[in-house]
N, C-alpha and C. Protein backbone atom coordinates (compact mmCIF):
# COMPACT_ATOMS: atom_id res chain seq x y z
N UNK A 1 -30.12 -75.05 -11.21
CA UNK A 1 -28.82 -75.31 -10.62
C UNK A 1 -28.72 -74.55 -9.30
N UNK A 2 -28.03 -75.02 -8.00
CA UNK A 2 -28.18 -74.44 -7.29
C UNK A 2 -27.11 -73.77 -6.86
N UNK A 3 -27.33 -72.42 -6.10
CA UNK A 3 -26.66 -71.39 -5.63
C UNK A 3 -25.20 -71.55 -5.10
N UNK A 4 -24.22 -72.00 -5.85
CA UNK A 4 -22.66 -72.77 -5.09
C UNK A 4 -22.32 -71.61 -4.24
N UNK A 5 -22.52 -70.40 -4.03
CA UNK A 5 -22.31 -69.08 -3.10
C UNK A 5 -23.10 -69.90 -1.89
N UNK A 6 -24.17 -69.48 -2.30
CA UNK A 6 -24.93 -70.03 -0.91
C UNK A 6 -24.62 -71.27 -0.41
N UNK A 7 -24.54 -72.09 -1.30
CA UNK A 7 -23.92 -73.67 -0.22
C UNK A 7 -22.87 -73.44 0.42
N UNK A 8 -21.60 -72.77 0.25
CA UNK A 8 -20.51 -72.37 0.43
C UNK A 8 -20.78 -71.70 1.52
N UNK A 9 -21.79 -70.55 2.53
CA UNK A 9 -21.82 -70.14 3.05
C UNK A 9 -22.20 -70.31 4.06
N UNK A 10 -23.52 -71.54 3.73
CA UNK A 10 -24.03 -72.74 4.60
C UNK A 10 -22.94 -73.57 4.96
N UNK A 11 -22.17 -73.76 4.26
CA UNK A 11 -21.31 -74.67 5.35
C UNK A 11 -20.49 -74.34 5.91
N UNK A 12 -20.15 -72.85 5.80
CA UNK A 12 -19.44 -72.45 6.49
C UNK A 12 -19.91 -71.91 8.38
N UNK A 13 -20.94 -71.83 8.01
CA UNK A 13 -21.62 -71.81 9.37
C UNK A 13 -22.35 -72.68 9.95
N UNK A 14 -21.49 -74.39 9.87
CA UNK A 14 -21.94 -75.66 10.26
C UNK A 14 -21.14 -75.46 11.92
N UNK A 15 -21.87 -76.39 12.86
CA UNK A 15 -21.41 -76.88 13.52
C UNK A 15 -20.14 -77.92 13.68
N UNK A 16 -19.51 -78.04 14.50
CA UNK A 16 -18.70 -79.48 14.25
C UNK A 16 -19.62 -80.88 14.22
N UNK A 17 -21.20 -80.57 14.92
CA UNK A 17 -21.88 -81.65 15.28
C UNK A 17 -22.69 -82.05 14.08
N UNK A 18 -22.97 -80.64 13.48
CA UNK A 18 -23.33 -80.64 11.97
C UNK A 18 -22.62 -81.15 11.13
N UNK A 19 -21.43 -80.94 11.13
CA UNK A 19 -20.63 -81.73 9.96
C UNK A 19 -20.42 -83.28 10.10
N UNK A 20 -20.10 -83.76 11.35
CA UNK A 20 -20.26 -84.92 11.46
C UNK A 20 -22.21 -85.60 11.29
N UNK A 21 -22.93 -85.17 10.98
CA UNK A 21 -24.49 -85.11 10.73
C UNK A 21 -24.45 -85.24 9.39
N UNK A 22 -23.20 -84.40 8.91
CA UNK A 22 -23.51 -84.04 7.45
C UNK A 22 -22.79 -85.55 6.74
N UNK A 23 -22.03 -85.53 6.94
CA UNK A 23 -20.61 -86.83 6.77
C UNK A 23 -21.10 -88.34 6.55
N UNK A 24 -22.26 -88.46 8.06
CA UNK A 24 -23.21 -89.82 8.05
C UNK A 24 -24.04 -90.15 7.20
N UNK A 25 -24.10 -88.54 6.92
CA UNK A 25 -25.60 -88.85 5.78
C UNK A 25 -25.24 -88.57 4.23
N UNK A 26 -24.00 -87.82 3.71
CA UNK A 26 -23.55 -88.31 2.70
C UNK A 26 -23.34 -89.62 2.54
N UNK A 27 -22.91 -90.30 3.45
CA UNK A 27 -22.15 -92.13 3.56
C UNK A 27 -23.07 -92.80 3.45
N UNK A 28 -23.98 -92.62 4.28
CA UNK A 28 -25.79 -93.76 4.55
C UNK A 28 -26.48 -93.76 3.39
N UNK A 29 -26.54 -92.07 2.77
CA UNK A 29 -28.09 -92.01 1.98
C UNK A 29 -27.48 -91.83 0.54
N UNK A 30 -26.41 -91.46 0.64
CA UNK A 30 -25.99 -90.91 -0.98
C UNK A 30 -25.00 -92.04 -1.07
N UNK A 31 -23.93 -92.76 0.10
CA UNK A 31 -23.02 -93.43 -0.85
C UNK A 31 -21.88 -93.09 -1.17
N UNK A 32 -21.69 -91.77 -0.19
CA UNK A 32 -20.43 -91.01 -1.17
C UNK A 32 -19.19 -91.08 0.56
N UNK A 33 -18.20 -91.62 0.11
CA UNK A 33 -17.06 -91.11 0.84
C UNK A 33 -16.83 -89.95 1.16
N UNK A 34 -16.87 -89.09 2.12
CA UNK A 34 -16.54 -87.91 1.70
C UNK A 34 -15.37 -87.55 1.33
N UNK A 35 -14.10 -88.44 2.22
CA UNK A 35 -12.55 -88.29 1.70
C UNK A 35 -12.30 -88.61 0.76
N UNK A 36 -13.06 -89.90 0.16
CA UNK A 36 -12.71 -90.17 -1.53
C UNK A 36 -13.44 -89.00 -2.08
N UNK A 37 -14.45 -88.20 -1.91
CA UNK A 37 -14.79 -87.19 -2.97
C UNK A 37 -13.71 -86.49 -2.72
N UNK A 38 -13.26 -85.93 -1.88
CA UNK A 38 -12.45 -84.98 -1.64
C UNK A 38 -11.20 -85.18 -2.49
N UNK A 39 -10.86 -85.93 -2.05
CA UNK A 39 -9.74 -86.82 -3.07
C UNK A 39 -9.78 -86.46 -4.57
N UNK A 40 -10.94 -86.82 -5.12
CA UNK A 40 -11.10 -86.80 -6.67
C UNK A 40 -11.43 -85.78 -6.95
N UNK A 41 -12.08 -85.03 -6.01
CA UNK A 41 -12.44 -83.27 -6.66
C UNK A 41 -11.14 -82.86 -6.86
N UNK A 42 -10.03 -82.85 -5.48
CA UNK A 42 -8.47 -82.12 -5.68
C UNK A 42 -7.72 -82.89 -6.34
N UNK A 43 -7.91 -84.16 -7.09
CA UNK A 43 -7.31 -84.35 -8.27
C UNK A 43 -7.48 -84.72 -9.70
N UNK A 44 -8.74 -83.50 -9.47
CA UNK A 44 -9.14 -83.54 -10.69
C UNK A 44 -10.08 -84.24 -11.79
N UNK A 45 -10.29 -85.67 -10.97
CA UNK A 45 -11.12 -87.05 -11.51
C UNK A 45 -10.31 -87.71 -11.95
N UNK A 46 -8.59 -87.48 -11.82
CA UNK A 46 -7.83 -88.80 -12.37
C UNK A 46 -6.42 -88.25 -12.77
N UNK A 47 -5.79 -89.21 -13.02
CA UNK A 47 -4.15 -88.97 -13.80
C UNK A 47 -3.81 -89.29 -13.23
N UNK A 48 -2.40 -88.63 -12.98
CA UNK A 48 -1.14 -89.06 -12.02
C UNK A 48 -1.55 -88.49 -10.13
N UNK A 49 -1.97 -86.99 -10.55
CA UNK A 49 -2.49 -86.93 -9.01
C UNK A 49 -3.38 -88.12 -8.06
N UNK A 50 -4.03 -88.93 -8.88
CA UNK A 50 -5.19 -89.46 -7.92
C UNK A 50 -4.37 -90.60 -7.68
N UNK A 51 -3.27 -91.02 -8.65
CA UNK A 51 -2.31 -92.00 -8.17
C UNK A 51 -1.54 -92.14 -6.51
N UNK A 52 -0.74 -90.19 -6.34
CA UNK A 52 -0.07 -89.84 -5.70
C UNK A 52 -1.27 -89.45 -4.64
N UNK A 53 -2.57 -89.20 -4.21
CA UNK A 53 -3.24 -89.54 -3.39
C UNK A 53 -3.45 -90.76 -2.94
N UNK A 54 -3.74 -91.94 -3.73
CA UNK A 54 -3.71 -92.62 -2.74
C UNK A 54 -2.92 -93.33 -2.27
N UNK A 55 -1.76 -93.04 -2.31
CA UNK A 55 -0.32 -93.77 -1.73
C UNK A 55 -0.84 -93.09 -0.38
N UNK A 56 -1.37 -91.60 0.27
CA UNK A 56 -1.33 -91.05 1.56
C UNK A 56 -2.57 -91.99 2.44
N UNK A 57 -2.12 -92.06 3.73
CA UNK A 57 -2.67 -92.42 4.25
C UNK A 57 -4.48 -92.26 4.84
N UNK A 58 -5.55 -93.17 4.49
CA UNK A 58 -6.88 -93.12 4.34
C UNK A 58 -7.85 -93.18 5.84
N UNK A 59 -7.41 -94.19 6.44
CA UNK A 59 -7.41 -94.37 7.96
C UNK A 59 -7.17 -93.60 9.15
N UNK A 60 -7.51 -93.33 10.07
CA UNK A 60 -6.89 -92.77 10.78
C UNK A 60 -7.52 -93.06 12.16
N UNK A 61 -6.87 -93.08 13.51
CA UNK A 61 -7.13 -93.18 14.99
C UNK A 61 -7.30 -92.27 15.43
N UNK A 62 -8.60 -92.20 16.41
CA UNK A 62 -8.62 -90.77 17.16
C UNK A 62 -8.39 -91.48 18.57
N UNK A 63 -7.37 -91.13 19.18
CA UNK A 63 -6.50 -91.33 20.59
C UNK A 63 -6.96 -89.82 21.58
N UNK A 64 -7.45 -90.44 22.75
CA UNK A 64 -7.77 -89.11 23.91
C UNK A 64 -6.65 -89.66 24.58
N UNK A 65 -5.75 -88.31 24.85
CA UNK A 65 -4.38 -88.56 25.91
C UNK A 65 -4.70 -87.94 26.78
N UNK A 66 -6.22 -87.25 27.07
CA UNK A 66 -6.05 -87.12 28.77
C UNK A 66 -7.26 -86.27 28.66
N UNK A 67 -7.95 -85.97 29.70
CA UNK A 67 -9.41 -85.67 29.75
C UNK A 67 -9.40 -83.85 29.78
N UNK A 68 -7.58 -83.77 30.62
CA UNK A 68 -8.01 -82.73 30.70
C UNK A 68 -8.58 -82.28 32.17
N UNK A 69 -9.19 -80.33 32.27
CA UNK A 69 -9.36 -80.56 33.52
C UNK A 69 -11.08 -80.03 33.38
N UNK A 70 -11.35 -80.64 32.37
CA UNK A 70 -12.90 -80.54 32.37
C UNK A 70 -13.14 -82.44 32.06
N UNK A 71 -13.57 -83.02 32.96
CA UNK A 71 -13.24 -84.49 32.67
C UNK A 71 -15.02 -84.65 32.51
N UNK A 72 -15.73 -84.18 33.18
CA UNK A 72 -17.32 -84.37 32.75
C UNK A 72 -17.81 -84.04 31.57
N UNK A 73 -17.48 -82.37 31.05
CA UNK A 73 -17.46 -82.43 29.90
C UNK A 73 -16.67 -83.35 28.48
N UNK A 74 -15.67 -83.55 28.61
CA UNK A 74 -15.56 -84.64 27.85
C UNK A 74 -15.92 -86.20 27.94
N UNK A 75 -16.34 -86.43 29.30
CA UNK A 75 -17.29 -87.91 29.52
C UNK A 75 -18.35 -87.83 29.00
N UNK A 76 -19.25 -86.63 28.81
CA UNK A 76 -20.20 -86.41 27.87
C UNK A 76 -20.24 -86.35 26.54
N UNK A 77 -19.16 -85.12 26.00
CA UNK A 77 -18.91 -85.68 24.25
C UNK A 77 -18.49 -87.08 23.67
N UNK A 78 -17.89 -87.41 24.56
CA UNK A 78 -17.28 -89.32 23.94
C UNK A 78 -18.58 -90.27 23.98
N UNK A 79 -19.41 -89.97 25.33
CA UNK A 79 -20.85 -90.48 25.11
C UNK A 79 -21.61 -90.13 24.05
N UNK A 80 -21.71 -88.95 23.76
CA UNK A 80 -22.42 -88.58 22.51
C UNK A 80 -22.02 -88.98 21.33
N UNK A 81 -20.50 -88.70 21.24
CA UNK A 81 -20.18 -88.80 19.72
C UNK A 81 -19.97 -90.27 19.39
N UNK A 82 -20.08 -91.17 20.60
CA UNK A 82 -19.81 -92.67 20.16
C UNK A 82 -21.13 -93.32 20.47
N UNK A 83 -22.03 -92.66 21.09
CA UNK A 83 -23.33 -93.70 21.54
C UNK A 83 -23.21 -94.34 22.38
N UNK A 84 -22.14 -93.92 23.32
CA UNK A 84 -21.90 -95.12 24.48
C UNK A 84 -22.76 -94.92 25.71
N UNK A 85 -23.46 -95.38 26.44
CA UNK A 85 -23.94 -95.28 27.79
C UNK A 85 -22.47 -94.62 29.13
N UNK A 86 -23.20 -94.17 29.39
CA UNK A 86 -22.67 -92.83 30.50
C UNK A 86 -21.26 -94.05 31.46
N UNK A 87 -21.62 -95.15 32.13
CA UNK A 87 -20.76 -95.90 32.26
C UNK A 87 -19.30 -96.61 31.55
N UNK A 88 -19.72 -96.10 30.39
CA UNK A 88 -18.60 -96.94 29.22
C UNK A 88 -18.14 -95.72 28.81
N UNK A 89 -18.82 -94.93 28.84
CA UNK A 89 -18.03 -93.59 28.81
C UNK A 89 -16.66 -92.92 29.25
N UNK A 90 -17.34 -92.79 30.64
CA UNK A 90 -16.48 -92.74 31.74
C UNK A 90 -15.55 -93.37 31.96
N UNK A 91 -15.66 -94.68 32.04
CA UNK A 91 -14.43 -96.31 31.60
C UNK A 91 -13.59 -95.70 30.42
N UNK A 92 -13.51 -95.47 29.47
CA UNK A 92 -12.94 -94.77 28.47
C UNK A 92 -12.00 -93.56 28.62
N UNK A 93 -12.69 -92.60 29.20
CA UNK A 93 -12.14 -91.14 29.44
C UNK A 93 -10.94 -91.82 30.59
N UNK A 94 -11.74 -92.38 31.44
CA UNK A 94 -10.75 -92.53 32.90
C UNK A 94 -9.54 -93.52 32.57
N UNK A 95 -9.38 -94.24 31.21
CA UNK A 95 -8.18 -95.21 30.81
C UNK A 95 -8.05 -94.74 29.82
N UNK A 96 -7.62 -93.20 30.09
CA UNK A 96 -6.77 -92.67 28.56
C UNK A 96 -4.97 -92.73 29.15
N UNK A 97 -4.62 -93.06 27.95
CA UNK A 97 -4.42 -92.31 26.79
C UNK A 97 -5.20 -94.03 26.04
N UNK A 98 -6.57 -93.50 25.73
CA UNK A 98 -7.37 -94.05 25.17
C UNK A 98 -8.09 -94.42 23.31
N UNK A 99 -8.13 -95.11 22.62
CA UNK A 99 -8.44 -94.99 21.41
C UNK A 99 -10.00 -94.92 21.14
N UNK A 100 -10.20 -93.95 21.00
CA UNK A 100 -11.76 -93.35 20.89
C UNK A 100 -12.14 -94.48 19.80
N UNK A 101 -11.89 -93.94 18.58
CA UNK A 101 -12.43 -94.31 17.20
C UNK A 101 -11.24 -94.68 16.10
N UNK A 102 -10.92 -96.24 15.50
CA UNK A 102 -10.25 -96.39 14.68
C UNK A 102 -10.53 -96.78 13.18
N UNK A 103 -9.58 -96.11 12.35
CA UNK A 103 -10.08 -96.96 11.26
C UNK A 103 -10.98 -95.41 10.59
N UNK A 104 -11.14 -94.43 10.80
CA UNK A 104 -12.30 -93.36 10.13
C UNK A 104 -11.27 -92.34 9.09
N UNK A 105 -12.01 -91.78 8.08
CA UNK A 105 -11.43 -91.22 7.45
C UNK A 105 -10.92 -89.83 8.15
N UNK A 106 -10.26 -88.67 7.65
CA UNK A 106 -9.81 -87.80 7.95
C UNK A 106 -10.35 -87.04 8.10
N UNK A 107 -11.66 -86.35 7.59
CA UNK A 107 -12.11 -85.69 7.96
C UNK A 107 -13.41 -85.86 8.89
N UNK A 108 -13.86 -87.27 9.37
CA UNK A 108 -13.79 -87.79 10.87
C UNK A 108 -13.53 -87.87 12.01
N UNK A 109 -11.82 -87.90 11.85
CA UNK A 109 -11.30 -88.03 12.36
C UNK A 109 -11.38 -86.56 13.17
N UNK A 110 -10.99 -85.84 11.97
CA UNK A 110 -10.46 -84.22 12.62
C UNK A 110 -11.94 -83.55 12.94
N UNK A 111 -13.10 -83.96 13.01
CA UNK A 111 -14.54 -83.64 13.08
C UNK A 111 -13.93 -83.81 14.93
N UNK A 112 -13.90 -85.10 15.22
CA UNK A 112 -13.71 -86.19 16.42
C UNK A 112 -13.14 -85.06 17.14
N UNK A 113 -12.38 -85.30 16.42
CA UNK A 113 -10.41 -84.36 17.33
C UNK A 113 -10.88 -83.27 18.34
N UNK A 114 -11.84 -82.00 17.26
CA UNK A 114 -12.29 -80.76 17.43
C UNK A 114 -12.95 -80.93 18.48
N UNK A 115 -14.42 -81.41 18.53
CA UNK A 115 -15.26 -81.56 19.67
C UNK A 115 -14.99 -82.00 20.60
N UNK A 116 -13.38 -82.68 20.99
CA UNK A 116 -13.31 -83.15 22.26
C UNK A 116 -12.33 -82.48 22.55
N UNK A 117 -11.12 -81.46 21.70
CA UNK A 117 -11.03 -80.27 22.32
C UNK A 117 -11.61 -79.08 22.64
N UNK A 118 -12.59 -79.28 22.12
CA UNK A 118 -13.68 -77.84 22.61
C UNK A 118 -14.15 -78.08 23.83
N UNK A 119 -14.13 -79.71 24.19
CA UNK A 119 -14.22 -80.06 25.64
C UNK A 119 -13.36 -80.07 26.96
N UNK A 120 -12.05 -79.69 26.23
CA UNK A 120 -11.01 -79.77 27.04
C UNK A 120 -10.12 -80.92 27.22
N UNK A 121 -10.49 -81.88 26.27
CA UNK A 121 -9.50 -83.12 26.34
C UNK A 121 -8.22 -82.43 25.30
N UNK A 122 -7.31 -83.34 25.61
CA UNK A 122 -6.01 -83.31 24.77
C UNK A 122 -6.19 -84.74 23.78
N UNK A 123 -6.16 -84.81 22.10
CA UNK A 123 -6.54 -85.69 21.76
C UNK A 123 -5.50 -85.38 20.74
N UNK A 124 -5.10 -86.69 19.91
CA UNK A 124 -4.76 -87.04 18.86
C UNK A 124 -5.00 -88.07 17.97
N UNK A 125 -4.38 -87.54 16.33
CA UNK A 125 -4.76 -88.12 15.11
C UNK A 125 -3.79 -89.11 14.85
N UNK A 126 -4.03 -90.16 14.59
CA UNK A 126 -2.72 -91.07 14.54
C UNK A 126 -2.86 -91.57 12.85
């Protein structure tokens, strides 16, 4: 069985780029939602809580309202974190208040959010 201390400690010293690394590859290779695990771990595997979860909202929009006054650095993270070529990038950043990524779970979302304020954009979770 393995060390739940040590995993716990490993992830605590993830990247944001790591966690979104981590997120793809729970989803791709294992299959697993991470917000639905999340979901069912904090309620338990069922009853009335997992009811009153999913009435809350699953989806979510990541919206850039403005680049900010580091506008290269965030023309670069939106390239990265979306795969876009440096042109479509830029097209993006420069027609904000812009919708990055719709439709991703929450803790996606707020993965998203982080790295493009660490860039200096102003962004929101819708």
């Amino acid at each position: 069985m393995a060390d739940v201390k040590a995993i716990a400690d490993s992830l605590v010293e993830l990247t944001i780029k790591d966690v979104t690394e981590l997120l793809q590859i729970l989803k791709d290779e294992h299959g697993i939602e991470p917000a639905a695990a999340a979901v069912a771990v904090a309620a338990g595997g069922g009853g009335e809580a997992a009811g009153s979860a999913e009435a809350e909202q699953t989806e979510f929009d990541v919206v850039l309202e403005s680049a900010g006054g580091s506008k290269l650095k965030v023309v670069k993270e939106v390239k990265t974190l979306l795969g876009l070529g440096l042109k479509e990038a830029k097209e993006m950043v420069d027609g904000a208040p812009a919708t990055i990524k719709s439709g991703v779970d929450k803790a996606e979302a707020e993965s998203i959010k982080a790295a493009l304020e660490e860039a200096g954009a102003t962004v929101a979770v819708k």
